[in-house]
N, C-alpha and C. Protein backbone atom coordinates (compact mmCIF):
# COMPACT_ATOMS: atom_id res chain seq x y z
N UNK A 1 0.84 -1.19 0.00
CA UNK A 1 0.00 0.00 0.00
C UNK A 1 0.88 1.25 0.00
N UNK A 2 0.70 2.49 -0.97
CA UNK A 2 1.59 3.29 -1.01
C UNK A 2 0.56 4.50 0.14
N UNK A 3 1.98 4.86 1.12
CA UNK A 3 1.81 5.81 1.75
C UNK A 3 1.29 7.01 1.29
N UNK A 4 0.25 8.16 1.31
CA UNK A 4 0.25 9.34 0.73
C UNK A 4 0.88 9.89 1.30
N UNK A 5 1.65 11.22 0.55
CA UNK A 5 2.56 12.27 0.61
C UNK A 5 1.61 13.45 0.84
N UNK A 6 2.22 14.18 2.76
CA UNK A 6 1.21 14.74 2.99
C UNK A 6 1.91 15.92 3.47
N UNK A 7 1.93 16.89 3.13
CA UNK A 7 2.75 18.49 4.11
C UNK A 7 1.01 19.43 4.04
N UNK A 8 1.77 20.16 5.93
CA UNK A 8 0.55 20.87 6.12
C UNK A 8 0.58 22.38 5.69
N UNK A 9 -0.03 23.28 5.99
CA UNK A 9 -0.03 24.98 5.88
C UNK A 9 -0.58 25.46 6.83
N UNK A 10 -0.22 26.37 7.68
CA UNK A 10 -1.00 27.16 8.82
C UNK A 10 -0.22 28.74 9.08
N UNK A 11 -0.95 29.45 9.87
CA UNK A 11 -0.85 30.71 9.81
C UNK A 11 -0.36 31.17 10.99
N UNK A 12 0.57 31.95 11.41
CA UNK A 12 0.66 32.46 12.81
C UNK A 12 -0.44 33.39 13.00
N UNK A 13 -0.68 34.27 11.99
CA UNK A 13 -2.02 35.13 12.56
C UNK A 13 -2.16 35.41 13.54
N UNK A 14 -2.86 35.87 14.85
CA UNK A 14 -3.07 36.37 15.74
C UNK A 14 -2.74 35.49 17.05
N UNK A 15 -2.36 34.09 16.89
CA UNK A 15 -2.10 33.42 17.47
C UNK A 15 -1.41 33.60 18.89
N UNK A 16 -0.84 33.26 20.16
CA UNK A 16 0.36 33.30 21.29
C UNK A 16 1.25 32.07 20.48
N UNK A 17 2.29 32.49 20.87
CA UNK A 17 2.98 31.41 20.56
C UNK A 17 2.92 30.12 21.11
N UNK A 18 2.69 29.84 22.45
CA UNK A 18 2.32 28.36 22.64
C UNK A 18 1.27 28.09 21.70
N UNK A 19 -0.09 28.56 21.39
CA UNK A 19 -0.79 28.28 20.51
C UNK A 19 -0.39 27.54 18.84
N UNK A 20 0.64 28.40 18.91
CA UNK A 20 1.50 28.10 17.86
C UNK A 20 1.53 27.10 17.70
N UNK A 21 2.58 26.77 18.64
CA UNK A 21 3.26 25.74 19.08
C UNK A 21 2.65 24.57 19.26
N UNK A 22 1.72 24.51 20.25
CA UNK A 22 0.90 23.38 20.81
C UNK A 22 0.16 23.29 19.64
N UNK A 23 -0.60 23.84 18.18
CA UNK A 23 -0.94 23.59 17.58
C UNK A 23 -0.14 22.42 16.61
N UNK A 24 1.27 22.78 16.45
CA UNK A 24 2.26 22.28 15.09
C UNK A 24 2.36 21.02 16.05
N UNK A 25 2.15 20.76 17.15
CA UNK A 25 2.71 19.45 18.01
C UNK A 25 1.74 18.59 17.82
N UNK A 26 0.40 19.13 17.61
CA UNK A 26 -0.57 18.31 17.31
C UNK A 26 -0.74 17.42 15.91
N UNK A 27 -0.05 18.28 15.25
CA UNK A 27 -0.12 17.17 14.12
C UNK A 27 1.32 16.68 14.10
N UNK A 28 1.95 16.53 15.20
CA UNK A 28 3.42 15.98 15.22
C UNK A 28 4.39 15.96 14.03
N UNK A 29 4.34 17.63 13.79
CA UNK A 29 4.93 18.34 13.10
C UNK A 29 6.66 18.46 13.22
N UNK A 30 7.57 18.50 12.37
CA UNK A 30 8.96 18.39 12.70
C UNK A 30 9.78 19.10 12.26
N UNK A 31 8.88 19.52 11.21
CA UNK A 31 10.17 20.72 10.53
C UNK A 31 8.61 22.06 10.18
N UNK A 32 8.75 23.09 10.61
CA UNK A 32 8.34 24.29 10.22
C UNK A 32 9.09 25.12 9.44
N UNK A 33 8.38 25.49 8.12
CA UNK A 33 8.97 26.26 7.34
C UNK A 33 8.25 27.79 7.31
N UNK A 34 8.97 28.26 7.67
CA UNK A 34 8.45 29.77 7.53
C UNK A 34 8.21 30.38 5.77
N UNK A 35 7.33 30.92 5.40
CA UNK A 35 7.32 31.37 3.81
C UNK A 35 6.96 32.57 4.14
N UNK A 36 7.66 33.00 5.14
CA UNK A 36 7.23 34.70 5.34
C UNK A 36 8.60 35.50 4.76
N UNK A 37 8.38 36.10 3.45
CA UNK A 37 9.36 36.77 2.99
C UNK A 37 10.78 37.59 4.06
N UNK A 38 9.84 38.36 4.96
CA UNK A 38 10.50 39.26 6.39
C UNK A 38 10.18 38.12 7.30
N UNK A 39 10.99 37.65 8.19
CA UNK A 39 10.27 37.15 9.08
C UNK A 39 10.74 37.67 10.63
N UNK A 40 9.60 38.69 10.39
CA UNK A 40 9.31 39.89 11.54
C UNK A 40 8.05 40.28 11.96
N UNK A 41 7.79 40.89 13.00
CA UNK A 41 6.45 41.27 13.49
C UNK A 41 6.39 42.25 14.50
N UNK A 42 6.21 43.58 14.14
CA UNK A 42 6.35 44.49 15.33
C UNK A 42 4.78 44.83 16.50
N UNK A 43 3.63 44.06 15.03
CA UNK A 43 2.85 43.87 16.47
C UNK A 43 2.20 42.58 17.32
N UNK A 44 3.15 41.45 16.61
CA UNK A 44 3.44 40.04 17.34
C UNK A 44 4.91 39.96 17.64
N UNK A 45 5.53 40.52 18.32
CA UNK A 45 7.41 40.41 18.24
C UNK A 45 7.61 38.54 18.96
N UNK A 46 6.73 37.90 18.71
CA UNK A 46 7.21 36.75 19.74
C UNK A 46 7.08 35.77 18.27
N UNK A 47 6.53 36.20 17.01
CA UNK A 47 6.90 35.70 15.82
C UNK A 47 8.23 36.25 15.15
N UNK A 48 8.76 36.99 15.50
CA UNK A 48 10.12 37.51 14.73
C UNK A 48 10.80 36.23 15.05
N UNK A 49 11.51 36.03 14.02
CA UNK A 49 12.57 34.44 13.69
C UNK A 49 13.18 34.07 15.04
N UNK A 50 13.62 35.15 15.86
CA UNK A 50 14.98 34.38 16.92
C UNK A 50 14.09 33.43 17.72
N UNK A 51 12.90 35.04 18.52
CA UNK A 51 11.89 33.97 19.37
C UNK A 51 11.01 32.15 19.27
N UNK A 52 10.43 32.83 17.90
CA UNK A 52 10.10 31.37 17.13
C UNK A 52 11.10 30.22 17.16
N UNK A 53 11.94 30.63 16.41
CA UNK A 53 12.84 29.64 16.59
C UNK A 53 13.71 29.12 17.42
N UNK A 54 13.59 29.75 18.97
CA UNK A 54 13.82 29.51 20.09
C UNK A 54 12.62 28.01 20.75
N UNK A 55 11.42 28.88 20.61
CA UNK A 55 10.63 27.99 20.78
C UNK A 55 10.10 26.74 20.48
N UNK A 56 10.24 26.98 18.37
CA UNK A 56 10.04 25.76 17.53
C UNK A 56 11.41 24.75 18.27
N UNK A 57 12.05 25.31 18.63
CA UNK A 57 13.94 24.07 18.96
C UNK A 57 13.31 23.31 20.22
N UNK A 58 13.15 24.62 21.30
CA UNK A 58 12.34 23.76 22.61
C UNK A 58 11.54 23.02 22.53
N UNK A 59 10.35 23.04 21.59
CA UNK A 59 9.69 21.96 21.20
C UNK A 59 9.98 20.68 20.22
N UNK A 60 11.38 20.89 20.38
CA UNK A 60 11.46 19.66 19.16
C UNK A 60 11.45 19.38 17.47
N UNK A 61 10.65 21.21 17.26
CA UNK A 61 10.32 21.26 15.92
C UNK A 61 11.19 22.25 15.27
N UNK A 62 12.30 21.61 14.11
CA UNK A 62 12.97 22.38 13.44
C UNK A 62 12.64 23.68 12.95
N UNK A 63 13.10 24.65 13.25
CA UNK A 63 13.04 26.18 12.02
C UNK A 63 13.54 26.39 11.05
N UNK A 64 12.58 26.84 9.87
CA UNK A 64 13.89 27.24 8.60
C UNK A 64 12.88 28.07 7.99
N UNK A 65 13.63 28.88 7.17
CA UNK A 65 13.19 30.30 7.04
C UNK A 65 13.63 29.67 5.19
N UNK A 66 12.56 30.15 4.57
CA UNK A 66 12.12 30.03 3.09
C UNK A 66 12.06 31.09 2.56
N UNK A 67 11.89 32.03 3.26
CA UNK A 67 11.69 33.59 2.64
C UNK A 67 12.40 33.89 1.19
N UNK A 68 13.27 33.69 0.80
CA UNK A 68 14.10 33.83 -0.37
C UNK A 68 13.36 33.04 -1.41
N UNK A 69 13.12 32.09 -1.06
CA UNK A 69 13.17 30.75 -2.24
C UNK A 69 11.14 30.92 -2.23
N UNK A 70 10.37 31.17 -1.20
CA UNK A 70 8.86 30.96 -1.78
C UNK A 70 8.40 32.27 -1.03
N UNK A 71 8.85 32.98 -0.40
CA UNK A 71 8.22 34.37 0.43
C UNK A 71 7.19 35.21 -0.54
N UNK A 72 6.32 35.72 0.07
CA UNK A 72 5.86 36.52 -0.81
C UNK A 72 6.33 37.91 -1.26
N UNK A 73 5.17 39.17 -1.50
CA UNK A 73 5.72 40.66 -2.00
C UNK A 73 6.86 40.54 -3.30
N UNK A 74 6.30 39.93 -4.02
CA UNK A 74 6.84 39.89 -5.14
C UNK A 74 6.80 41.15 -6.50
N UNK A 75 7.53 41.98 -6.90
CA UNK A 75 7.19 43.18 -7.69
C UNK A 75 5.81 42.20 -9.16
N UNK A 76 6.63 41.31 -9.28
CA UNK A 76 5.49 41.21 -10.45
C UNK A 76 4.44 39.77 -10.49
N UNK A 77 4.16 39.63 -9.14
CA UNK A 77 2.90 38.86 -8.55
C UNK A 77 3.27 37.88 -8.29
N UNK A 78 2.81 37.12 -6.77
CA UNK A 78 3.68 35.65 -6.83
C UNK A 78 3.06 34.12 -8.00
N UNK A 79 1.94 34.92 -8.44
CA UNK A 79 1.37 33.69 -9.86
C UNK A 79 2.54 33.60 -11.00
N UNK A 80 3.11 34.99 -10.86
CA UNK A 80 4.38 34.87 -12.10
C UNK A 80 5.70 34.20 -11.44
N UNK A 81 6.12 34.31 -10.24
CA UNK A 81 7.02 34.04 -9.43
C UNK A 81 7.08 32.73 -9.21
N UNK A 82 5.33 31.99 -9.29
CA UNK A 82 5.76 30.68 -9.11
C UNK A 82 6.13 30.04 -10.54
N UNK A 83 6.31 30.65 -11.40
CA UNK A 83 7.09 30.20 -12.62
C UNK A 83 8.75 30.20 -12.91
N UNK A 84 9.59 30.53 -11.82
CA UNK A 84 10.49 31.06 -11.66
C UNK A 84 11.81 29.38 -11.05
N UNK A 85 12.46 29.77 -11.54
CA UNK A 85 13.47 28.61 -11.23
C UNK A 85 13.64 28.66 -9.35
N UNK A 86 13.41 30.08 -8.92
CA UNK A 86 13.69 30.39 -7.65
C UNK A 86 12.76 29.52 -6.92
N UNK A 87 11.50 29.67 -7.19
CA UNK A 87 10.27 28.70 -6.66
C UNK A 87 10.56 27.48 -7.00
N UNK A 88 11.06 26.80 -7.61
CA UNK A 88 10.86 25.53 -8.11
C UNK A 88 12.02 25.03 -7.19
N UNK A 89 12.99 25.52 -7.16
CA UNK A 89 14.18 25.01 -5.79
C UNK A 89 13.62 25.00 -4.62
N UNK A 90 12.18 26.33 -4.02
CA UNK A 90 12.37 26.44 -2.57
C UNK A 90 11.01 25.24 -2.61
N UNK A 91 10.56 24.47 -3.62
CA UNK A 91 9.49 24.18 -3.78
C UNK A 91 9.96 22.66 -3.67
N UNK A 92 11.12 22.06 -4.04
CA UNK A 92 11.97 20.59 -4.12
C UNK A 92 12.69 20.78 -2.71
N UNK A 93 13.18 21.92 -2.11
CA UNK A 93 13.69 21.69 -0.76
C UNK A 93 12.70 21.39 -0.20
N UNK A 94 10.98 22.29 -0.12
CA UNK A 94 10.32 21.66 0.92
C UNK A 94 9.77 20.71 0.78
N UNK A 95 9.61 19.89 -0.47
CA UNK A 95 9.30 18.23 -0.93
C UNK A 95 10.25 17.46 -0.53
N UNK A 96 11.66 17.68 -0.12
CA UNK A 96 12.56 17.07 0.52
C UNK A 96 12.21 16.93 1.68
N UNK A 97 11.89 17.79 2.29
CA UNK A 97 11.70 18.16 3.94
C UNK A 97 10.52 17.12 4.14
N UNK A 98 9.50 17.51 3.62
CA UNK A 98 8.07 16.33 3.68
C UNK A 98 8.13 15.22 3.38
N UNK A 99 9.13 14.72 2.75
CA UNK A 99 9.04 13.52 1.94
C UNK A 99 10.05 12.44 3.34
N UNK A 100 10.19 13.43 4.31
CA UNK A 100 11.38 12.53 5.62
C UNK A 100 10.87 12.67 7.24
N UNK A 101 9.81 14.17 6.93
CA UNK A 101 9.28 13.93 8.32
C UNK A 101 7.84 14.88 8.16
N UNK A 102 7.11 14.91 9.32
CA UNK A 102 5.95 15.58 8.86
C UNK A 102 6.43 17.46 8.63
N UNK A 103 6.11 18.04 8.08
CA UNK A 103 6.22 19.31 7.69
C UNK A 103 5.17 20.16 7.14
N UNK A 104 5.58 21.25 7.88
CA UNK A 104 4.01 22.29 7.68
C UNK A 104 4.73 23.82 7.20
N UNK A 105 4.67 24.38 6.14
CA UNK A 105 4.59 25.50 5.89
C UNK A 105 3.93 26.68 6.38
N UNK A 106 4.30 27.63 6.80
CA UNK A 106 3.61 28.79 7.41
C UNK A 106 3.95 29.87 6.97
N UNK A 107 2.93 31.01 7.24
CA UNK A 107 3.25 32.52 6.86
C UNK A 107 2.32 33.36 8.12
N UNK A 108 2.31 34.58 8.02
CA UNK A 108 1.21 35.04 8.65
C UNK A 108 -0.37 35.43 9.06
N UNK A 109 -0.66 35.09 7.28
CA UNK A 109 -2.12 35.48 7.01
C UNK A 109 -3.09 34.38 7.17
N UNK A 110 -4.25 34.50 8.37
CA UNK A 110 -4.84 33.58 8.20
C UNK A 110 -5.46 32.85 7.53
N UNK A 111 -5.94 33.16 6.50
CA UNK A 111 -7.00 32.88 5.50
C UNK A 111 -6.18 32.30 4.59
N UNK A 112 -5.87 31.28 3.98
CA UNK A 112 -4.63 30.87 3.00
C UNK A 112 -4.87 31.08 1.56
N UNK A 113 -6.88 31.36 1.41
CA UNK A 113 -7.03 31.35 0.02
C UNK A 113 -6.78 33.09 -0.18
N UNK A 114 -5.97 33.55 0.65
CA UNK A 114 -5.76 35.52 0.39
C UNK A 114 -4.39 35.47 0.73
N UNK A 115 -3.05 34.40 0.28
CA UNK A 115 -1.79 34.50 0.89
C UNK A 115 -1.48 33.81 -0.54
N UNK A 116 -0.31 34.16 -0.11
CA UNK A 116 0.20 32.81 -1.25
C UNK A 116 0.65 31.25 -0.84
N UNK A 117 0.78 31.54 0.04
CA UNK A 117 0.45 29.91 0.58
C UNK A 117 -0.56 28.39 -0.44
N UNK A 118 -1.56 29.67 -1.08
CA UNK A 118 -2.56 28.98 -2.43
C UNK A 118 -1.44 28.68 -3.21
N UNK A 119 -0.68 29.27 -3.76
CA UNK A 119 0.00 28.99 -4.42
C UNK A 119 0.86 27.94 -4.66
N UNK A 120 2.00 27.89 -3.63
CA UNK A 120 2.50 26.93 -2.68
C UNK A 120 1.88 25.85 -2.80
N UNK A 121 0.34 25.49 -2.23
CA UNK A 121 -0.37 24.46 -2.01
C UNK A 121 -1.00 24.27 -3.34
N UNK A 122 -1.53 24.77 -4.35
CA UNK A 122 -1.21 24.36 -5.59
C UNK A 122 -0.44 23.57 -6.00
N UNK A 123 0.97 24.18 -6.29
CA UNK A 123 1.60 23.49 -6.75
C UNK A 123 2.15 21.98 -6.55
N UNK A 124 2.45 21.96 -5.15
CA UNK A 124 2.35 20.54 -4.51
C UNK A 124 1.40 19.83 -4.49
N UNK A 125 -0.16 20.41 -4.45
CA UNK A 125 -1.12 19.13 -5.52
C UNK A 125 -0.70 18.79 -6.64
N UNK A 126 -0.06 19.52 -7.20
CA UNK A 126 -0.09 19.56 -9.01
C UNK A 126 0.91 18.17 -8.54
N UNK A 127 1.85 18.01 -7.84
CA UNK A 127 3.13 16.95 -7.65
C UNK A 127 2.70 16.06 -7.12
N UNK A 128 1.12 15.79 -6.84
CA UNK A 128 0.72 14.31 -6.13
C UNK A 128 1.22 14.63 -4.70
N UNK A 129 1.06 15.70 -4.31
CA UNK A 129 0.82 16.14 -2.62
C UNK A 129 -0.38 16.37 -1.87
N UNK A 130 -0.80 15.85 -0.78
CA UNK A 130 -2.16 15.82 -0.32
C UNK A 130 -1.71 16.77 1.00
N UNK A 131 -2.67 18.21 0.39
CA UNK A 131 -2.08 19.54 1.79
C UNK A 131 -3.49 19.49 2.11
N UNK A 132 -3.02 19.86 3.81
CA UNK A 132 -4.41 20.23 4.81
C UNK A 132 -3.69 21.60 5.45
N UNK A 133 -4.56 22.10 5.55
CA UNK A 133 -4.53 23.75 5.94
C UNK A 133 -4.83 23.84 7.16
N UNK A 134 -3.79 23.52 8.44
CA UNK A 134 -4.38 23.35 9.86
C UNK A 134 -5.59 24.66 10.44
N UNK A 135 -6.23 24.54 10.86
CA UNK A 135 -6.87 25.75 11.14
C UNK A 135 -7.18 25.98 12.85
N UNK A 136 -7.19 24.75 13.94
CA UNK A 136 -6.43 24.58 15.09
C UNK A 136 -5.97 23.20 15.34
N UNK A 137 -5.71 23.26 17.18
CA UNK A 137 -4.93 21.88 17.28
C UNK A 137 -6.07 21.08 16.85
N UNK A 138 -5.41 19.73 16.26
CA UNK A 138 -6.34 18.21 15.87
C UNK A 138 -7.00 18.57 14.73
N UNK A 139 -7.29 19.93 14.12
CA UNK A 139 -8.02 20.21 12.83
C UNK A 139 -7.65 20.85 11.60
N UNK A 140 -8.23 20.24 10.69
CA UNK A 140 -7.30 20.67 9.17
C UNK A 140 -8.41 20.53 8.33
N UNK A 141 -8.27 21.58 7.05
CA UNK A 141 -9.15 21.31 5.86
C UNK A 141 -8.20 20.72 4.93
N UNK A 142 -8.60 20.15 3.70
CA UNK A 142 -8.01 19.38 2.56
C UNK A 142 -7.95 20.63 1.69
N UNK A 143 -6.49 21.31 0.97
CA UNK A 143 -6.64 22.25 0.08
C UNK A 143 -7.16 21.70 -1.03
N UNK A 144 -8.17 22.99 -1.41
CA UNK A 144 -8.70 22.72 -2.82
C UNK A 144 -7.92 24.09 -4.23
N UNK A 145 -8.12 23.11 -4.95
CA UNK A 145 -6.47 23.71 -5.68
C UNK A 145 -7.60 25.18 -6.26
N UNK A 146 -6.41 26.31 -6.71
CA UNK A 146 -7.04 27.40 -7.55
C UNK A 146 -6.21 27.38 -8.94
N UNK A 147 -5.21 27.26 -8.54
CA UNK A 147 -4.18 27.88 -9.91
C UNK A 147 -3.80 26.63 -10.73
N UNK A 148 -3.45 25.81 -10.36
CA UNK A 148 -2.16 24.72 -10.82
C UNK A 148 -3.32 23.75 -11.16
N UNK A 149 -4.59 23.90 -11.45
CA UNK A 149 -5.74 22.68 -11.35
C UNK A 149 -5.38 21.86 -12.76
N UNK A 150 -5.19 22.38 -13.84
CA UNK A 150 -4.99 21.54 -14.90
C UNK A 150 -3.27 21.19 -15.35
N UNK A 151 -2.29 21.85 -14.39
CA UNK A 151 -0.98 22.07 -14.94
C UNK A 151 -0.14 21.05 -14.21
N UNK A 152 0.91 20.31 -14.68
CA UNK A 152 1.53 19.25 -14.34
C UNK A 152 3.06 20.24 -14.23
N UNK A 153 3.41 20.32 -12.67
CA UNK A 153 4.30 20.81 -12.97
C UNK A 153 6.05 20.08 -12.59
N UNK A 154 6.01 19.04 -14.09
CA UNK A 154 7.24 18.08 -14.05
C UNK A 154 8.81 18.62 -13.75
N UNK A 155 9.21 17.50 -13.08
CA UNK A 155 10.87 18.21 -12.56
C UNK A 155 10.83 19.03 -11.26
N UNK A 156 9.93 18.38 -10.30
CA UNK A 156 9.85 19.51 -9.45
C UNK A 156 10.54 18.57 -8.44
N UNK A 157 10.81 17.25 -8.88
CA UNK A 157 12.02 16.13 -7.89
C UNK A 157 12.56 15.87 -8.82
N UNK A 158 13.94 15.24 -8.07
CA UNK A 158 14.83 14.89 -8.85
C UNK A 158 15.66 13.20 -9.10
């Protein structure tokens, strides 16, 4: 029986950080990837990278910061961006990452179908990836694709 290939998406949004936290533990989460272009917050400072990633370590759950390779604020939209050799690397590192332990992508905005996170989660359907969009602890929706619905996007492993 073949295992499905499964990475999650969730939002810091307004969250405390144990919330955070105790949320990503719930789905016994191991590597958190940040896809927050800045990863800063002057009116959550307990999401700026050091703290987080103080915390994600205490809990067991790796930090790594994606900002370069899938972040958003892109000058010419991240729908064009995910066409970009840049995306397609930060897009095979985090299929690496999922493909060895559970892994959840994050950014700040709650709503994922108003982030690019859609995007993101697109494309990894398009690769035979099954994403749930945690929304709290123990609960997740199944993404339903917007962009990538008819597009096969080959070479995205190697």
């Amino acid at each position: 029986m073949e295992t499905r290939k499964l990475v999650y998406s969730f939002a810091t949004s307004r969250r405390s950080l144990s919330q955070f936290v105790e949320t990503l533990l719930s789905f016994s989460v191991r590597y958190a990837v940040d896809v927050r272009r800045f990863p800063h917050s002057s009116r959550f400072p307990h999401f700026c990278r050091e703290p987080l990633q103080r915390a994600l370590k205490e809990a067991g759950i790796v930090y790594l910061h994606f900002g370069k390779a899938l972040g958003g604020y892109r000058r010419t939209g991240y729908e064009n961006f995910t066409k970009s050799a840049v995306f397609r690397r930060g897009l095979r590192a985090l299929i690496f990452l999922a493909a060895r332990a559970p892994t959840c992508f994050f950014c700040a905005e709650a709503r994922w179908q108003r982030c690019h996170r859609r995007f993101i989660a697109d494309a990894l359907t398009a690769d035979g990836w099954f994403v749930l969009h945690i929304t709290a602890p123990n609960r997740a929706s199944p993404h339903q694709t917007t962009l990538f619905k008819e597009q096969n996007l080959a070479g995205l492993q190697d």
